[in-house]
C-alpha atoms as a PDB file:
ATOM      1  CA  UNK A   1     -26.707  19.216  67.947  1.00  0.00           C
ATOM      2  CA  UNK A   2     -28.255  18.248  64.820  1.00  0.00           C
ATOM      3  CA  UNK A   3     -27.717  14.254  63.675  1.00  0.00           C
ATOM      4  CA  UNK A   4     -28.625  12.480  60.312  1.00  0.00           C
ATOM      5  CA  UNK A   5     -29.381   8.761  59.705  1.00  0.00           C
ATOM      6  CA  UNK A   6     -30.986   6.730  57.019  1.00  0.00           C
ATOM      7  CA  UNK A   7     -34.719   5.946  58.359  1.00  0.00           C
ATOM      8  CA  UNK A   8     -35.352   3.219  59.758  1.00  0.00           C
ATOM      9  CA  UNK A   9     -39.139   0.807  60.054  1.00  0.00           C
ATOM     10  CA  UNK A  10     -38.717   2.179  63.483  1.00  0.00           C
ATOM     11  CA  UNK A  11     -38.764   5.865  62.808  1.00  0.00           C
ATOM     12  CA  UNK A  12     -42.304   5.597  60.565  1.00  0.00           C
ATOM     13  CA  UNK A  13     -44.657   6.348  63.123  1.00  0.00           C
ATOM     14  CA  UNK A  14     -42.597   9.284  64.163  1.00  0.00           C
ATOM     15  CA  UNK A  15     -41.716  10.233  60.914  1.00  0.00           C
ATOM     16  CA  UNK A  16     -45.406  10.111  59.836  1.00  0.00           C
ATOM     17  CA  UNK A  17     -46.820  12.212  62.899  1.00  0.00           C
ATOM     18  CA  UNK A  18     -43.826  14.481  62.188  1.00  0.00           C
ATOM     19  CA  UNK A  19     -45.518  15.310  58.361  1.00  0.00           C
ATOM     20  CA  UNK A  20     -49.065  15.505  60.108  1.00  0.00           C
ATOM     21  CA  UNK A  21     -47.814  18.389  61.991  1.00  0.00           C
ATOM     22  CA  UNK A  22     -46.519  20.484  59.498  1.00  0.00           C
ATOM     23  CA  UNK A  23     -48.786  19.470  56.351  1.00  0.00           C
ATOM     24  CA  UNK A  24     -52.257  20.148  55.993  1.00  0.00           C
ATOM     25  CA  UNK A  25     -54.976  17.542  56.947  1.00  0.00           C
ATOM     26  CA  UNK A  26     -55.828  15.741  53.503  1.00  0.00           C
ATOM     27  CA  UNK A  27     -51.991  15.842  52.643  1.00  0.00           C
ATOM     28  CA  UNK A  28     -52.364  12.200  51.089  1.00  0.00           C
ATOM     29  CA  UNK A  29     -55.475  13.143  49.241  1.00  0.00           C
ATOM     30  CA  UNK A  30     -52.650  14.982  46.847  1.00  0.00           C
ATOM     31  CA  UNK A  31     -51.448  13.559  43.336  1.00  0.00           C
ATOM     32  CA  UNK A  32     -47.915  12.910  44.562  1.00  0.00           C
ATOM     33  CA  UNK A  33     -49.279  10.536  47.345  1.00  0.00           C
ATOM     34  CA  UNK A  34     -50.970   8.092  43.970  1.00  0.00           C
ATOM     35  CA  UNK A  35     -47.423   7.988  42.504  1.00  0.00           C
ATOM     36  CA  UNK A  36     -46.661   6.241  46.237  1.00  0.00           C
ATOM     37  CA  UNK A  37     -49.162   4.440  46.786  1.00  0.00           C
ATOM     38  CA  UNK A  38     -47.933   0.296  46.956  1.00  0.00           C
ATOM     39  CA  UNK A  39     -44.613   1.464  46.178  1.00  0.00           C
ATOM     40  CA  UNK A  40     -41.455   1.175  48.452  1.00  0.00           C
ATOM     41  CA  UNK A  41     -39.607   4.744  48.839  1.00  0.00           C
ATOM     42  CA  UNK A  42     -35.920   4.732  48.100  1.00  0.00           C
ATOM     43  CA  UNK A  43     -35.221   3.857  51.702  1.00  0.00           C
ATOM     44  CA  UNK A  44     -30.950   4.145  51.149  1.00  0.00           C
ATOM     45  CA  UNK A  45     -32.452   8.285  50.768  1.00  0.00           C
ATOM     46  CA  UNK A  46     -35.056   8.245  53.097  1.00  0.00           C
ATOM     47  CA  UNK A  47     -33.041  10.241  56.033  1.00  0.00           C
ATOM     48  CA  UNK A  48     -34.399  11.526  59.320  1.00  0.00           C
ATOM     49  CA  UNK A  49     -32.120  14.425  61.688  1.00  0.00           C
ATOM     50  CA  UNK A  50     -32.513  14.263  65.071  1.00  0.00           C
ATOM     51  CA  UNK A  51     -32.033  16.775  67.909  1.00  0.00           C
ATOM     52  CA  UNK A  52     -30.007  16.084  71.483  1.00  0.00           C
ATOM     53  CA  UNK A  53     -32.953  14.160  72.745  1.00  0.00           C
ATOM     54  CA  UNK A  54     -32.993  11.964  69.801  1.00  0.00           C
ATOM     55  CA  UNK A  55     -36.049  13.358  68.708  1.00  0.00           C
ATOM     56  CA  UNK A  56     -36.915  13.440  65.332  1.00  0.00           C
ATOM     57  CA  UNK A  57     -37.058  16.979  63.894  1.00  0.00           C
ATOM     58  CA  UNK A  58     -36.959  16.865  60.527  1.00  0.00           C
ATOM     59  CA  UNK A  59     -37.334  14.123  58.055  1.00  0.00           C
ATOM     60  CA  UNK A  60     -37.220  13.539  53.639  1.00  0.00           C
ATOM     61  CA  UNK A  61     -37.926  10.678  51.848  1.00  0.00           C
ATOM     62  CA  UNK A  62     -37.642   9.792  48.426  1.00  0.00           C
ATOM     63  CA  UNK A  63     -39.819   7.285  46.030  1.00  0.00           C
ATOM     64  CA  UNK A  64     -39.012   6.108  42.395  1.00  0.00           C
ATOM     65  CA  UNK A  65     -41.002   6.941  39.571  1.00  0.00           C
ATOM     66  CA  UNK A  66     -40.848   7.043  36.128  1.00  0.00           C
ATOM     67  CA  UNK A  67     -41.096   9.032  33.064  1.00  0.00           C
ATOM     68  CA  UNK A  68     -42.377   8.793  29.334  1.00  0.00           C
ATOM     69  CA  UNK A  69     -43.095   6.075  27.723  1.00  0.00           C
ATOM     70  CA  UNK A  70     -39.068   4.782  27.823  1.00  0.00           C
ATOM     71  CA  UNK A  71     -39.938   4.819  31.594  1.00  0.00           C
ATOM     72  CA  UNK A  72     -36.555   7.372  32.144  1.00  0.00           C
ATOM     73  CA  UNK A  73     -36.006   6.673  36.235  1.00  0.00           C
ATOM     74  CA  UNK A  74     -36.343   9.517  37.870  1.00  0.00           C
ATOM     75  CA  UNK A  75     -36.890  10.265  42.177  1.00  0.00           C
ATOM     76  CA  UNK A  76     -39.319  12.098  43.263  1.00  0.00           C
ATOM     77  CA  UNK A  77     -38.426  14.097  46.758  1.00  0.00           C
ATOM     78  CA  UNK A  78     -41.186  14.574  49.487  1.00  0.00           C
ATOM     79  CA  UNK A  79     -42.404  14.544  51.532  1.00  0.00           C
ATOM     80  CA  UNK A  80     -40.179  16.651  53.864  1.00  0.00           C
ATOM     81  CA  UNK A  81     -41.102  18.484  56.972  1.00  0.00           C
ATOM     82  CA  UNK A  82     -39.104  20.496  59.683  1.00  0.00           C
ATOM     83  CA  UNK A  83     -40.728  20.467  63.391  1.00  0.00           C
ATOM     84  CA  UNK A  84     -42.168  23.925  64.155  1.00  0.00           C
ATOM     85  CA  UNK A  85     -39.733  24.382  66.914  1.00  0.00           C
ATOM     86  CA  UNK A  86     -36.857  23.776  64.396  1.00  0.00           C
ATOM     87  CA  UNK A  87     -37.715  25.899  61.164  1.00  0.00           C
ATOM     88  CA  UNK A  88     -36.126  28.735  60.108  1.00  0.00           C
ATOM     89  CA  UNK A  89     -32.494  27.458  61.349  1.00  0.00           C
ATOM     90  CA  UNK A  90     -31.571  25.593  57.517  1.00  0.00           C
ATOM     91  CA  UNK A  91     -31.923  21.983  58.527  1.00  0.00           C
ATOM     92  CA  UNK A  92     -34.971  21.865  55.759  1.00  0.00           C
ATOM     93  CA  UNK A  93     -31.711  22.987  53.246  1.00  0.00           C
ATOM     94  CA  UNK A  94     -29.294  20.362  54.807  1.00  0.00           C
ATOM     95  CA  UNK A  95     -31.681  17.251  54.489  1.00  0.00           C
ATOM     96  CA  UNK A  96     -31.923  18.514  50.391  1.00  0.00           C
ATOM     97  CA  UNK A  97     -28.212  19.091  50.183  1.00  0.00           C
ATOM     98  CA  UNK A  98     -26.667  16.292  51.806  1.00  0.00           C
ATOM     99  CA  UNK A  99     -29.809  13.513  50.155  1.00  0.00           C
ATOM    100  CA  UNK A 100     -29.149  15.186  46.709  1.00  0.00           C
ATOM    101  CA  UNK A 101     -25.603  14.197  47.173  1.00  0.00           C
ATOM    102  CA  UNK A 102     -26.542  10.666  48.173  1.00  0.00           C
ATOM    103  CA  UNK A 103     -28.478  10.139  45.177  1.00  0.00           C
ATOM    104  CA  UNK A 104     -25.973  11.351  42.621  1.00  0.00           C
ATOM    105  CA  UNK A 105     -23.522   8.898  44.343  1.00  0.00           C
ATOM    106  CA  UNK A 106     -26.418   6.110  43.971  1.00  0.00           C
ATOM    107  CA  UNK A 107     -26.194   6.705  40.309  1.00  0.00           C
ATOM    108  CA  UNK A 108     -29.586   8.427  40.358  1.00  0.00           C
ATOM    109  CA  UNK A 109     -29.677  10.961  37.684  1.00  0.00           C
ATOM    110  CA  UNK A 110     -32.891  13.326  38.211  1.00  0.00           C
ATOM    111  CA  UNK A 111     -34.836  14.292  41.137  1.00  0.00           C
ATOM    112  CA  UNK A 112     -38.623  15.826  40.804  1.00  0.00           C
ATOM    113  CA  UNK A 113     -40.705  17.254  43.189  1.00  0.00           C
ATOM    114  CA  UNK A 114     -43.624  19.481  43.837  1.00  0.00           C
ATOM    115  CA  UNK A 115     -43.227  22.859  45.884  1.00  0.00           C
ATOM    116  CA  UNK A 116     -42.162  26.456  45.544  1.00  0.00           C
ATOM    117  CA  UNK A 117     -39.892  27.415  42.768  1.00  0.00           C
ATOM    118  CA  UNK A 118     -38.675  30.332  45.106  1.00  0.00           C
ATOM    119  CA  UNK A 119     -37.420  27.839  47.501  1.00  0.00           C
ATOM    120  CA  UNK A 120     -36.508  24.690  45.716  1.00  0.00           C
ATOM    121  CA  UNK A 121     -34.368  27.017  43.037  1.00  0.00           C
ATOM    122  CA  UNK A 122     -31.643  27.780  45.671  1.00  0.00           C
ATOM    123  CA  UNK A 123     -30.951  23.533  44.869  1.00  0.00           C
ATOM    124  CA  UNK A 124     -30.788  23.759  41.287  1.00  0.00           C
ATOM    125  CA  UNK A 125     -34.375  22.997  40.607  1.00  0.00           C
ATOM    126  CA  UNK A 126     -36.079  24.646  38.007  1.00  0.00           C
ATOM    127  CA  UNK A 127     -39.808  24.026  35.856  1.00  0.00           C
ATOM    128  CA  UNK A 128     -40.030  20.757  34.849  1.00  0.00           C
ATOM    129  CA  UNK A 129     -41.360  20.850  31.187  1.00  0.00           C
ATOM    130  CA  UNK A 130     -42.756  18.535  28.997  1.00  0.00           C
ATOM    131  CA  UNK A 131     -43.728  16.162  31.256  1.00  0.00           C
ATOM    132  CA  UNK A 132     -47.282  15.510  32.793  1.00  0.00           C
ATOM    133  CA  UNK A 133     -47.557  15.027  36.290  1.00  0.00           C
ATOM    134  CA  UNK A 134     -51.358  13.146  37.581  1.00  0.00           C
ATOM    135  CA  UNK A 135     -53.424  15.716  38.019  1.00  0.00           C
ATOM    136  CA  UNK A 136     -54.720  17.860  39.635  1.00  0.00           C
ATOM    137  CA  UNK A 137     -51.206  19.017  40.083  1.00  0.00           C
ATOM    138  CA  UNK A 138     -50.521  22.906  39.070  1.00  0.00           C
ATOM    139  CA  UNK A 139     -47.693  22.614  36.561  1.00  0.00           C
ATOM    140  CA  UNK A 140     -45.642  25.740  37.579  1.00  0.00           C
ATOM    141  CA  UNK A 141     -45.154  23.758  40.826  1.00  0.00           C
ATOM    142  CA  UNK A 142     -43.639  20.784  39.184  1.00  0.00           C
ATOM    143  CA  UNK A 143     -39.827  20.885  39.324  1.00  0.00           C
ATOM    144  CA  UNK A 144     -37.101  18.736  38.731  1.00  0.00           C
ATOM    145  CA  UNK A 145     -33.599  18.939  38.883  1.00  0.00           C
ATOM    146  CA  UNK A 146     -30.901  16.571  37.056  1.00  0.00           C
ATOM    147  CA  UNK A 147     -27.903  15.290  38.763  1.00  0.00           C
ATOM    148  CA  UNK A 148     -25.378  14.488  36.302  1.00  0.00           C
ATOM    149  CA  UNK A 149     -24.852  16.338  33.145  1.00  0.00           C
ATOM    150  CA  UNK A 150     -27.493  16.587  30.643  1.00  0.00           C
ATOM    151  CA  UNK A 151     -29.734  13.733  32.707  1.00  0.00           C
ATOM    152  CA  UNK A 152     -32.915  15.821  31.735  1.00  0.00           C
ATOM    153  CA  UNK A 153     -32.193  15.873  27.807  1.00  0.00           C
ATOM    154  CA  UNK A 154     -34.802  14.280  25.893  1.00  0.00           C
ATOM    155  CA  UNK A 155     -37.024  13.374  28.870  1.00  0.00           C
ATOM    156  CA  UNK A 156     -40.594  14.103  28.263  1.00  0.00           C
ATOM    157  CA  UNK A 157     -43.855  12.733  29.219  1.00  0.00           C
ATOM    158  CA  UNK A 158     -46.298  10.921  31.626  1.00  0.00           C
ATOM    159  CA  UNK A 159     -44.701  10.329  34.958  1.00  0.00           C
ATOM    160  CA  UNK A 160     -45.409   7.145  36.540  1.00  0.00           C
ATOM    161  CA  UNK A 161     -45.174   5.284  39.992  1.00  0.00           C
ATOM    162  CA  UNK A 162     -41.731   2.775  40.117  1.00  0.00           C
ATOM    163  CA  UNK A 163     -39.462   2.709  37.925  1.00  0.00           C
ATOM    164  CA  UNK A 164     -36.980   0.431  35.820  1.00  0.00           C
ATOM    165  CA  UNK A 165     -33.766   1.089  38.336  1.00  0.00           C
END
């Protein structure tokens, strides 16, 4: 039996040797991890699942960030991981679902992320365009997804770390 709660300060060394496992080494030499750098993730998304033995199998955070020169609020989603043991069985799907859900009912209105169209489109995300992400960051990996209606309207250019939220 699978359980989800919010992260906790307690979780983040188990959370963090939890993405070492299942990311490449240099994982925090990537662009995403600049937009995160000295900036707090959304911890009310930040959600860990935990198997019988209260171990920590899966885990997604969220961080704010910006875009354009408005500074639009936007979240950007990652990392997240499933344990080895534990992929393949949709848990990777039910820490997007049910944190997507939390966000729209936290009034957040877009969500970005980089990964695999083929995967992430299954959630609603498609290209993000007209937007620069930090480079080096391969654009046709950079996806976003809006929450409410029409949240992605008129949004264009340079994301940043934080945002005004």
């Amino acid at each position: 039996m699978i359980t989800l709660s919010q992260e906790t300060k307690e979780d983040g060394w188990e959370v963090e040797n939890l993405f070492d496992l299942t990311f490449a080494p240099g994982r925090e030499a990537l662009s995403s991890y600049r937009l995160r750098d000295r900036t707090a993730p959304v911890a009310s998304l930040c959600t860990v699942a935990r198997n019988e033995l209260d171990i920590i199998v899966g885990a997604i955070r969220y961080w704010p960030i910006s875009i354009g020169d408005d500074r639009v609020p936007c979240l950007l989603l990652g990392p997240i991981a499933v344990h080895p043991t534990t992929q393949g069985e949709g848990l990777g799907a039910v820490l997007i679902r049910e944190t997507l859900v939390a966000a729209r009912d936290q009034n957040w209105h877009r969500v970005m992320l980089i990964g695999d169209a083929p995967y992430y489109e299954r959630f609603g995300f498609h290209k993000a365009t007209g937007v620069v992400f930090p480079p080096p960051t391969n654009p046709d990996r950079l996806l976003w997804k809006g929450l409410t209606a029409g949240a992605l309207d008129g949004v264009f250019g340079q994301v940043y770390a934080g945002n005004a939220v």
